[in-house]
Structures are given as C-alpha cells and as structure tokens.
N, C-alpha and C. Protein backbone atom coordinates (compact mmCIF):
# COMPACT_ATOMS: atom_id res chain seq x y z
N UNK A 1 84.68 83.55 100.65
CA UNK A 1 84.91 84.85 101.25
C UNK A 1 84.67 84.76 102.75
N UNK A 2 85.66 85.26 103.84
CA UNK A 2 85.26 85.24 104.80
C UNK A 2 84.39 86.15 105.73
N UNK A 3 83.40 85.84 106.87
CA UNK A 3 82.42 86.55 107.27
C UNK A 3 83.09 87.80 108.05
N UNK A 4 82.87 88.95 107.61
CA UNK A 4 83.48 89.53 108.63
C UNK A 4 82.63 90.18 109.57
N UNK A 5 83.12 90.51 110.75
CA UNK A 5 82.46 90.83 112.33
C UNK A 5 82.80 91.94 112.38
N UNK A 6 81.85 93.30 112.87
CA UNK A 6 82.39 94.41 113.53
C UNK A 6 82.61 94.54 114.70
N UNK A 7 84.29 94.91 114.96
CA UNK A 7 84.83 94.88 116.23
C UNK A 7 84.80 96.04 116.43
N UNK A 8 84.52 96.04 118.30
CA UNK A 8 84.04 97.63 118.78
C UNK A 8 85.85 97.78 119.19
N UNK A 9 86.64 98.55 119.20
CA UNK A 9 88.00 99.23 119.91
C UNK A 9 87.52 99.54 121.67
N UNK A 10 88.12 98.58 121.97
CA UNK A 10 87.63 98.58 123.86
C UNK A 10 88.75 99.92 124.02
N UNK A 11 89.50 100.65 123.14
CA UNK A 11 90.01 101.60 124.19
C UNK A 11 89.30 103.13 124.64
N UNK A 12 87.76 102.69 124.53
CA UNK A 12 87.04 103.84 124.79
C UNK A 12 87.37 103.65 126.69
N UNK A 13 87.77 102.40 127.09
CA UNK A 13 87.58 101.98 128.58
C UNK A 13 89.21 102.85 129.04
N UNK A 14 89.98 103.07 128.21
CA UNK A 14 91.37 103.64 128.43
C UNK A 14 91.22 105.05 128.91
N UNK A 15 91.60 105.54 130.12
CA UNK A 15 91.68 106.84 130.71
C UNK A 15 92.38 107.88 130.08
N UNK A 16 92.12 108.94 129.47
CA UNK A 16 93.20 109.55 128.86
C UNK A 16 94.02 110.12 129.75
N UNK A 17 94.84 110.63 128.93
CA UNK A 17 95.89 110.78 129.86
C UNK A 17 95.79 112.48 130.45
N UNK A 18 96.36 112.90 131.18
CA UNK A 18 96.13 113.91 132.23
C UNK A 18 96.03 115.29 131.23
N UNK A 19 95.36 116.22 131.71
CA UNK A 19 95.29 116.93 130.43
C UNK A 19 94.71 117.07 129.42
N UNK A 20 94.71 115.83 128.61
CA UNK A 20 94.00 114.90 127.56
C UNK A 20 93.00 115.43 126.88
N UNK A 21 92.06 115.70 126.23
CA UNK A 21 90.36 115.51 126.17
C UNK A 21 89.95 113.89 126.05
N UNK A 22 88.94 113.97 126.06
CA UNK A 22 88.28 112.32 126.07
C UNK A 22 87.60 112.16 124.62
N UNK A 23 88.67 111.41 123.96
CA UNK A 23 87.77 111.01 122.56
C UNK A 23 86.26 110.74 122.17
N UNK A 24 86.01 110.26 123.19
CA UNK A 24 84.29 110.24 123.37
C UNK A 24 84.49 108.85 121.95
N UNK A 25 83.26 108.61 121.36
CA UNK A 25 82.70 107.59 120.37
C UNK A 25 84.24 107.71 119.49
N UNK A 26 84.97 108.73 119.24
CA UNK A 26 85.96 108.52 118.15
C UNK A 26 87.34 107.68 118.77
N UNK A 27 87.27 107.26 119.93
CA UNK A 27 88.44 106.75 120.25
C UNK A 27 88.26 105.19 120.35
N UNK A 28 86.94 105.18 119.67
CA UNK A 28 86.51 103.87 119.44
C UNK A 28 87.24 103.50 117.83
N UNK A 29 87.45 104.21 116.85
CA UNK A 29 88.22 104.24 115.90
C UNK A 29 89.13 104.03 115.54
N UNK A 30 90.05 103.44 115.29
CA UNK A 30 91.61 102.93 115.17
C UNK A 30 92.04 104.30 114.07
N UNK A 31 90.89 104.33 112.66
CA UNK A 31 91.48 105.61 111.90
C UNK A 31 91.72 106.96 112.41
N UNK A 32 90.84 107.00 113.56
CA UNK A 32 91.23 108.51 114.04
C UNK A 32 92.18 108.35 114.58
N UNK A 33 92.90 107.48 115.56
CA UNK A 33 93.89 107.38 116.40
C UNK A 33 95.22 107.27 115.30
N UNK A 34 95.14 106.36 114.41
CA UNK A 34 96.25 106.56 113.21
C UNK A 34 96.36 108.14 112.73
N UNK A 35 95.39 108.51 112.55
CA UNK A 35 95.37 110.10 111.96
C UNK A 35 96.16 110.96 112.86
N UNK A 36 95.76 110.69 113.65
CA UNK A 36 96.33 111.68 115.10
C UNK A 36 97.79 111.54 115.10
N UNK A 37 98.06 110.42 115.46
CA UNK A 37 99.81 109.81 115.46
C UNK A 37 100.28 110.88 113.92
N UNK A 38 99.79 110.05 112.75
CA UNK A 38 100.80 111.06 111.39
C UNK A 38 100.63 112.81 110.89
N UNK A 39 99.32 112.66 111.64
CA UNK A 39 99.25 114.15 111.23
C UNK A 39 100.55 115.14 112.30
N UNK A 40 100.78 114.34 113.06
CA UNK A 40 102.04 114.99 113.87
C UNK A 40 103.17 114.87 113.67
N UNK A 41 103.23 113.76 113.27
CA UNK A 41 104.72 113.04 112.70
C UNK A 41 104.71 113.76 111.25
N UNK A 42 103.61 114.09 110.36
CA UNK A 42 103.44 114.93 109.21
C UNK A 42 104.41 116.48 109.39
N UNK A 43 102.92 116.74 110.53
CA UNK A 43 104.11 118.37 110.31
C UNK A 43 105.25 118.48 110.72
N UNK A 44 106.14 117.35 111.81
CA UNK A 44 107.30 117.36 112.48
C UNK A 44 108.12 117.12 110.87
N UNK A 45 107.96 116.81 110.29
CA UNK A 45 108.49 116.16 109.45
C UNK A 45 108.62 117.37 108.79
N UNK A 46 107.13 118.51 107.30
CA UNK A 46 107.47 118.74 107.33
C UNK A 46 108.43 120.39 107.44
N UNK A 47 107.91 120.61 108.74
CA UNK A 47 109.00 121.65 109.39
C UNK A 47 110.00 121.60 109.45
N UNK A 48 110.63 120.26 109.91
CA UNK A 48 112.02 119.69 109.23
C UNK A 48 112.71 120.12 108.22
N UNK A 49 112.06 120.49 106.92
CA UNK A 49 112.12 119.52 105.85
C UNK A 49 111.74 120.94 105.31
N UNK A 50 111.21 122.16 105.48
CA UNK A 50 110.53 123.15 105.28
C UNK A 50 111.59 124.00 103.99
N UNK A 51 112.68 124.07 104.47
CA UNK A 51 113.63 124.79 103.54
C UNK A 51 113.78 123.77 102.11
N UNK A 52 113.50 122.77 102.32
CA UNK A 52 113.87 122.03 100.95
C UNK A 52 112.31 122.43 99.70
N UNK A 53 111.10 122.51 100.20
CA UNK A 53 110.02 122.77 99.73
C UNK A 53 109.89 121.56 99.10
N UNK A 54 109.44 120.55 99.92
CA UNK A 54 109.56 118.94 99.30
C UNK A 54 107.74 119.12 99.54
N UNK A 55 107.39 118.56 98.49
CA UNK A 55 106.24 118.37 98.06
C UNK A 55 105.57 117.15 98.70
N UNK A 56 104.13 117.42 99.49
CA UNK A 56 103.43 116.04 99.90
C UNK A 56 103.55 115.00 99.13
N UNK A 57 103.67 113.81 99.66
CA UNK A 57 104.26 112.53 98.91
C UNK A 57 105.05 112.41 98.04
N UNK A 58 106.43 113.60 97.76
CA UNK A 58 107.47 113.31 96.79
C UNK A 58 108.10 112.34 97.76
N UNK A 59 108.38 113.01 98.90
CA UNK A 59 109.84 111.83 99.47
C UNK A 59 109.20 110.40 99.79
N UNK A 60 108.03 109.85 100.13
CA UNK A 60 107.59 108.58 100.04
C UNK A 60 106.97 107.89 98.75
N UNK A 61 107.37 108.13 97.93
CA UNK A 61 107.07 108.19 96.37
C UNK A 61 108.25 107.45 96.00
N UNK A 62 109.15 108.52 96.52
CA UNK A 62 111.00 108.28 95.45
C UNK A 62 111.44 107.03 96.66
N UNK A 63 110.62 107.04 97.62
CA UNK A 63 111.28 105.84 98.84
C UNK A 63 111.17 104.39 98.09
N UNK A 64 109.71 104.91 97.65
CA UNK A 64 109.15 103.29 97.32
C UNK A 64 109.93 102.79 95.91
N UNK A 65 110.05 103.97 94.89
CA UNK A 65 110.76 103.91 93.72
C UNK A 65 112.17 103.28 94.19
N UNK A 66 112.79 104.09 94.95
CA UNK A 66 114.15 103.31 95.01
C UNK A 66 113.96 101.67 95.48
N UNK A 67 113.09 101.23 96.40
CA UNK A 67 113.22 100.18 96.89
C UNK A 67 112.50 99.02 96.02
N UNK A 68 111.49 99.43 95.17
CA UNK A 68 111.29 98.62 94.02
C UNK A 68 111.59 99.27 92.67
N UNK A 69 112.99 98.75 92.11
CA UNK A 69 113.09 99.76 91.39
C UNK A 69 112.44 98.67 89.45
N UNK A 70 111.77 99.60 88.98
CA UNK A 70 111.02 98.89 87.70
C UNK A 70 109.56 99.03 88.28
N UNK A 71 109.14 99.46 89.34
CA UNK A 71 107.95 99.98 89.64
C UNK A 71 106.82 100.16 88.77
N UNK A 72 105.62 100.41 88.59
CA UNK A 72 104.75 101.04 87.32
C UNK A 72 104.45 102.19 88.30
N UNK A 73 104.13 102.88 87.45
CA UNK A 73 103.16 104.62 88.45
C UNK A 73 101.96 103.98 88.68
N UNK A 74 101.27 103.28 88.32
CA UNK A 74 99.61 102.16 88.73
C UNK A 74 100.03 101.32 90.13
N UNK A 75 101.02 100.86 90.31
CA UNK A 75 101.84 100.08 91.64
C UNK A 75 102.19 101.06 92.15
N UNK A 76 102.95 102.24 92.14
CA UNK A 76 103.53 103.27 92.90
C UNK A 76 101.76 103.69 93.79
N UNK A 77 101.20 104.26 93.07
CA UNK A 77 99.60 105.25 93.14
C UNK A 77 99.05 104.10 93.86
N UNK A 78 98.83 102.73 93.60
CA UNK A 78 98.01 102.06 94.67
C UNK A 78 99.01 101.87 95.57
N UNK A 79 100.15 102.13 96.09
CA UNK A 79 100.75 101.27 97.50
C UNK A 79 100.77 103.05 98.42
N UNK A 80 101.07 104.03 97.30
CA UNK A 80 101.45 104.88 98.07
C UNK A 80 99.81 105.37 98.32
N UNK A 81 98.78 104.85 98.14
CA UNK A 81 97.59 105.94 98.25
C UNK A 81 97.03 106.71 97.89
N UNK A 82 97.53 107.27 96.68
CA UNK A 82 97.19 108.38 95.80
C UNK A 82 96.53 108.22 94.79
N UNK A 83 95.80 109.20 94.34
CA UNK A 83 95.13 109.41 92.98
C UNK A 83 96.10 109.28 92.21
N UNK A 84 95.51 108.17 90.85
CA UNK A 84 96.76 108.21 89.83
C UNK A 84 97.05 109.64 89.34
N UNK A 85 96.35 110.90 89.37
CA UNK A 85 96.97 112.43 88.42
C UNK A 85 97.82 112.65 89.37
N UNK A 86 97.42 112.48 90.92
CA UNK A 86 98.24 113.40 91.48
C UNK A 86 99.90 112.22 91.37
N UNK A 87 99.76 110.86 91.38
CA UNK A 87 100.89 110.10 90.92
C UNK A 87 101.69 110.84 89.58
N UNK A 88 101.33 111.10 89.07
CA UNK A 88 102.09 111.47 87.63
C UNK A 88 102.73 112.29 88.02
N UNK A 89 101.66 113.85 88.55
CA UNK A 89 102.56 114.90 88.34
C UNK A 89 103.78 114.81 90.56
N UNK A 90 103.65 113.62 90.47
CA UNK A 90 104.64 113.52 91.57
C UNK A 90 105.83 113.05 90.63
N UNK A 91 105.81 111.92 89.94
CA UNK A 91 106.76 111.13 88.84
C UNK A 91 107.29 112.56 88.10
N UNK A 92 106.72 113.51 87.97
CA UNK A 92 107.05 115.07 86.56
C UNK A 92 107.83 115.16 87.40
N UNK A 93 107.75 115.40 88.66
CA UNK A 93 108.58 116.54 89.92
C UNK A 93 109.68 115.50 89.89
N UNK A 94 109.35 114.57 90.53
CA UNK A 94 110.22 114.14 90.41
C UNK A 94 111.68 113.51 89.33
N UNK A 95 111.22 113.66 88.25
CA UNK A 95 112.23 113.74 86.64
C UNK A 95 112.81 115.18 86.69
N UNK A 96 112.06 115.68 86.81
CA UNK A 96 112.15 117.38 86.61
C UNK A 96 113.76 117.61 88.52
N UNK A 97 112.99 117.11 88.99
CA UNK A 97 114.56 117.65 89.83
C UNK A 97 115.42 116.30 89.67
N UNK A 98 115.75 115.66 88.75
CA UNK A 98 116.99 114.58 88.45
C UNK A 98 116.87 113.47 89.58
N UNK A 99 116.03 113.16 90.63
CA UNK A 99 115.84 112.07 91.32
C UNK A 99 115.10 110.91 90.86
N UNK A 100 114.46 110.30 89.68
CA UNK A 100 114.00 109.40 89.32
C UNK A 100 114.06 109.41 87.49
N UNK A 101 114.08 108.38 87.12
CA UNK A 101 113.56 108.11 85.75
C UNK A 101 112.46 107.55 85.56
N UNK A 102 111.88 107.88 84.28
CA UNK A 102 110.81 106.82 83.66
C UNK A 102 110.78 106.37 81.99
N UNK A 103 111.20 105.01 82.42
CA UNK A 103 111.71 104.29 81.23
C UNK A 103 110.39 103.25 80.79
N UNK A 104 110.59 103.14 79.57
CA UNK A 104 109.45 102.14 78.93
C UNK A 104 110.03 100.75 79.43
N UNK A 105 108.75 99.97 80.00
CA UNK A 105 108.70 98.66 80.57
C UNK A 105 109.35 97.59 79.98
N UNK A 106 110.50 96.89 79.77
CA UNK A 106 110.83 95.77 79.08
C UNK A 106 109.84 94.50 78.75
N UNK A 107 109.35 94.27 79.76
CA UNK A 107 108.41 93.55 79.61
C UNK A 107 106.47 93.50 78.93
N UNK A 108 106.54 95.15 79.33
CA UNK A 108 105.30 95.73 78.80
C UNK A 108 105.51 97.58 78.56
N UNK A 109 105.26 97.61 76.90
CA UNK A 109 105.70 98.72 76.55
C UNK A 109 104.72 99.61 76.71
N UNK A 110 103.64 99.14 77.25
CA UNK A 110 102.65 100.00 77.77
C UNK A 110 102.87 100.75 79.12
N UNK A 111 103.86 100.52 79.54
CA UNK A 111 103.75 100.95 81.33
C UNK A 111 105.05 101.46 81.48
N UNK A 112 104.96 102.57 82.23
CA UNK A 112 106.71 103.01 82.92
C UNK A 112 107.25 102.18 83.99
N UNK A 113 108.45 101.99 83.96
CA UNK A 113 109.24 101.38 84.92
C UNK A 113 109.67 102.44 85.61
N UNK A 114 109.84 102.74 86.22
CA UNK A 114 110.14 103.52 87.92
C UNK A 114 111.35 103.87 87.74
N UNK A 115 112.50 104.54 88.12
CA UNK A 115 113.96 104.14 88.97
C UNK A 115 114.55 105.17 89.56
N UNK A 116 115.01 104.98 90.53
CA UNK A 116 115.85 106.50 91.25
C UNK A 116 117.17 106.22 90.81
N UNK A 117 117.47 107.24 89.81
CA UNK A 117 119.15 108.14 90.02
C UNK A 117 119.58 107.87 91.29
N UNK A 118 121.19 108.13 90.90
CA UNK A 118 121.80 108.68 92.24
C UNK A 118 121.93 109.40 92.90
N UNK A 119 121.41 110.84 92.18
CA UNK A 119 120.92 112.02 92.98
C UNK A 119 119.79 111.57 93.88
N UNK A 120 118.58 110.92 93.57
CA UNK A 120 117.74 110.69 94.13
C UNK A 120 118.11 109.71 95.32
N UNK A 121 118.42 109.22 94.91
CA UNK A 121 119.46 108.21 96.59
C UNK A 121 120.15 108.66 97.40
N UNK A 122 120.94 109.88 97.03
CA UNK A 122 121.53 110.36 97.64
C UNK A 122 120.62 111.22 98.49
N UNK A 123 119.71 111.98 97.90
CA UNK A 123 118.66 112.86 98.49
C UNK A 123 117.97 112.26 99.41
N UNK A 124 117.76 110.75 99.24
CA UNK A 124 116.27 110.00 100.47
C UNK A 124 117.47 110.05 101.56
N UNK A 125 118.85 109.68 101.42
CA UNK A 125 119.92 109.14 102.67
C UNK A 125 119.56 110.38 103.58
N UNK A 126 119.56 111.90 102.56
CA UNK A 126 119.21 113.23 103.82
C UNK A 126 117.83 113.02 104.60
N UNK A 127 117.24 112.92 103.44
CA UNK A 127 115.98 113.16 104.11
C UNK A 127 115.12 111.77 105.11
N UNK A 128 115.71 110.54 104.68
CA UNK A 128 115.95 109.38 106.06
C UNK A 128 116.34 109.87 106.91
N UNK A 129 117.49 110.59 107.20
CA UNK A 129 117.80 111.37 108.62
C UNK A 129 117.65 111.99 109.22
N UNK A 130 116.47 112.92 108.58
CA UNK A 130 115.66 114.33 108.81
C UNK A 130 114.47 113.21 109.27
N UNK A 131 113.95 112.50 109.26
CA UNK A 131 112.92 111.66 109.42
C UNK A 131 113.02 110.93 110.46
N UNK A 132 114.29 110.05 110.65
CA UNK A 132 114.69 109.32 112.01
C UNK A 132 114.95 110.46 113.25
N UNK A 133 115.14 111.39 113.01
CA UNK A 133 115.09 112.45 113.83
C UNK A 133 113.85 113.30 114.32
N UNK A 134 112.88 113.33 113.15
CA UNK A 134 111.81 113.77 113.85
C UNK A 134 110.37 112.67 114.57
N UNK A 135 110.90 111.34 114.22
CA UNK A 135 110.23 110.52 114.49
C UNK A 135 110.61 109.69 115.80
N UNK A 136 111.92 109.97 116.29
CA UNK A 136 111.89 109.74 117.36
C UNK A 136 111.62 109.43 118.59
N UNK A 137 111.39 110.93 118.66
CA UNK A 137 110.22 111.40 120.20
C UNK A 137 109.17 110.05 120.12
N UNK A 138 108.48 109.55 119.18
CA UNK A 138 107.23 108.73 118.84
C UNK A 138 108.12 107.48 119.51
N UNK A 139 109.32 107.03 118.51
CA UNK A 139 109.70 105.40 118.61
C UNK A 139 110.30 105.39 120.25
N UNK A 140 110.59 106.18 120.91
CA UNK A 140 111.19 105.94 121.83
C UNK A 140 110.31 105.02 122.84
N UNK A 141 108.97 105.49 122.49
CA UNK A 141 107.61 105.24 123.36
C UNK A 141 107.85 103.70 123.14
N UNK A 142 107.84 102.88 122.36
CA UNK A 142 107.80 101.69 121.96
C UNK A 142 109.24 100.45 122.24
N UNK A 143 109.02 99.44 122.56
CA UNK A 143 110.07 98.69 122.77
C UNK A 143 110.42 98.05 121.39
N UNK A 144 111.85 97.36 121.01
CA UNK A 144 111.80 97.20 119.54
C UNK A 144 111.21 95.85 119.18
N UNK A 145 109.99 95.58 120.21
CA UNK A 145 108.93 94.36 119.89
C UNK A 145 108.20 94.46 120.06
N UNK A 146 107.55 95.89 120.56
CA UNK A 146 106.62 96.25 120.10
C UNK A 146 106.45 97.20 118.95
N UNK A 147 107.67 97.98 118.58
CA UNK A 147 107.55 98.36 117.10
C UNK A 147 107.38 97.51 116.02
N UNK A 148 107.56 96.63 116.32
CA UNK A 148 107.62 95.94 114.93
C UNK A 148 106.48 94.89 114.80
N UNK A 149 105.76 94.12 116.01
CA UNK A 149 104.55 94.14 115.98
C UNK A 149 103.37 95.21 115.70
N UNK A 150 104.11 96.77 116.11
CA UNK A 150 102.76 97.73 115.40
C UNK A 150 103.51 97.80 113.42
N UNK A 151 104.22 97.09 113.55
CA UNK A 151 104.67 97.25 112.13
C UNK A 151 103.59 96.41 111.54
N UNK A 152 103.36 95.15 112.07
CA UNK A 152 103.38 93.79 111.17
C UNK A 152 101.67 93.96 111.38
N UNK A 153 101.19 95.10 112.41
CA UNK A 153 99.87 94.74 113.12
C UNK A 153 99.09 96.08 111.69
N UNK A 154 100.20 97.07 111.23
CA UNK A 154 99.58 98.13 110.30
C UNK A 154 99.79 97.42 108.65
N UNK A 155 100.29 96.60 108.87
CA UNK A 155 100.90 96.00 107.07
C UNK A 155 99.23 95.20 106.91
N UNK A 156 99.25 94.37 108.23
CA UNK A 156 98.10 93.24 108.37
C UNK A 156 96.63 94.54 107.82
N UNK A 157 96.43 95.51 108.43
CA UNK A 157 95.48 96.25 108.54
C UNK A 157 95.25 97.14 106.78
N UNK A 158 96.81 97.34 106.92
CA UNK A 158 96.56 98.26 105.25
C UNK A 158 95.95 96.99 104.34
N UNK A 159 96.56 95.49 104.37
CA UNK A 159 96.13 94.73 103.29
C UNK A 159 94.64 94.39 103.27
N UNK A 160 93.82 94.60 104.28
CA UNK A 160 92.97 94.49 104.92
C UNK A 160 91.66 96.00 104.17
N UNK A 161 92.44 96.61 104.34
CA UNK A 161 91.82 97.97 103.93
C UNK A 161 91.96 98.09 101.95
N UNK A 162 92.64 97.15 101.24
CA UNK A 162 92.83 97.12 100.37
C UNK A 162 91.95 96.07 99.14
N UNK A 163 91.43 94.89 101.08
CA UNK A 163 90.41 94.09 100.11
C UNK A 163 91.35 93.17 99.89
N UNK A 164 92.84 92.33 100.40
CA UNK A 164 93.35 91.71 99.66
C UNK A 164 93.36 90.64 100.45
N UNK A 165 92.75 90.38 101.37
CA UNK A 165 92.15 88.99 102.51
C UNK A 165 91.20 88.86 102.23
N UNK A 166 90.36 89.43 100.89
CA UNK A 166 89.36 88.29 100.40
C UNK A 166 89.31 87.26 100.06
C-alpha cells in the first residue's frame, strides 16, 4: 500500500479575483472549489432543462446506461455516486418514461443489465445539447489541453477518492 502525504493546495497564495471574496482556509480545498464550479453548471443546467422536469441524476444515469450498455444498477450507483435506493427508483423513472430497460443478466441471473431504448437516445442527443450550451461559458475558459488534462487530472482524482490506487 502506498504512503500517502497530505498536500496543502498552494492556491490559498492565488489573489481572487476583483470583486471576489477570499476563500480564506477553504480555498485550500480542491472539494470546495469542485463544488463551486458544478453547483453552477448544476443550476445552469437545470434551468435549461426546467420545462422537461428531469429529475437529479436521471440524465447522467441514462448517459452512463447508454454508453455501457449491460450495466448492473451496483456499477451504475457506484460510478454515478449514488445511494443504491435512490439508484433504483432512478432505473423505475427511468422504465416508466420508455428510456431504458432492465433485463435479467445473461451471464448472472442475479443482476439487471442496463440498456437505453431509442427513445432514450434520442432524449440524451436533446439534452447533450441543452448541456453543451450551458456549459460553455465554463469550457471557453480552458484551452482544448487544458480541458482534457482537467479531464484526465479529475478521472485520476475520482479513482483516488474511490480507494482504487491502493
């Protein structure tokens, strides 16, 4: 197992910006600063998104479903973050409006396999675009090498937070 070190976040030394308040001890935090970024990109999203009455974590639920499709709801609930109840009754909502199935596992008849319909594919293509649109304003800030290093730098961090670099 490797030793791990607590690293202090030197961007307490970073000036905020004009206007600003001064994070004080919390901007020593990487989680508050992540929080900050989605809780905005959250409600941009969904205000967006407000007339559809899309339920917290349906549309990143049915994302992950489509893209692994044979999924278990135990793999869905640990990647997406969630409590397995509140996983289920996301999987109900989601059967219940025709965007996903849940079929018994070929391989193990104990477990559901995942899958998005074509309604449900069709539905993420809207709501991908309702998303690249409100997320914007954010990516513009970034060059497309440094997006994708904060990509590879949050994948590194979630696996990290998961215990799986033990």
């Amino acid at each position: 197992m490797r030793e791990r070190k607590i690293v202090k976040n030197p961007s307490r030394a970073v000036a905020p910006r004009p206007g600003a308040l001064n994070l004080g001890r919390l901007g020593e935090f990487v989680g508050f600063r992540l929080r900050r970024v989605q809780n905005q990109l959250s409600k941009d999203f969904a205000s967006a998104t407000a007339d559809r009455g899309l339920r917290a974590g349906l549309f990143s639920s049915l994302s992950l479903i489509a893209a692994n499709p044979g999924l278990s709801q135990n793999e869905l609930s640990r990647e997406i973050g969630l409590d397995k109840s509140v996983t289920v009754a996301i999987v109900d909502e989601l059967e219940r409006s025709g965007w996903a199935v849940r079929e018994r596992s070929e391989t193990d008849r104990r477990r559901h396999a995942l899958h998005a319909t074509a309604a449900g594919e069709a539905y993420l293509e809207e709501l991908f675009g309702i998303l690249e649109q409100t997320e914007n304003a954010v990516l513009h800030q970034l060059s497309p090498a440094e997006l994708l290093l904060l990509s590879e730098l949050l994948d590194r961090m979630y696996a990290a937070a998961l215990h799986e670099d033990s």
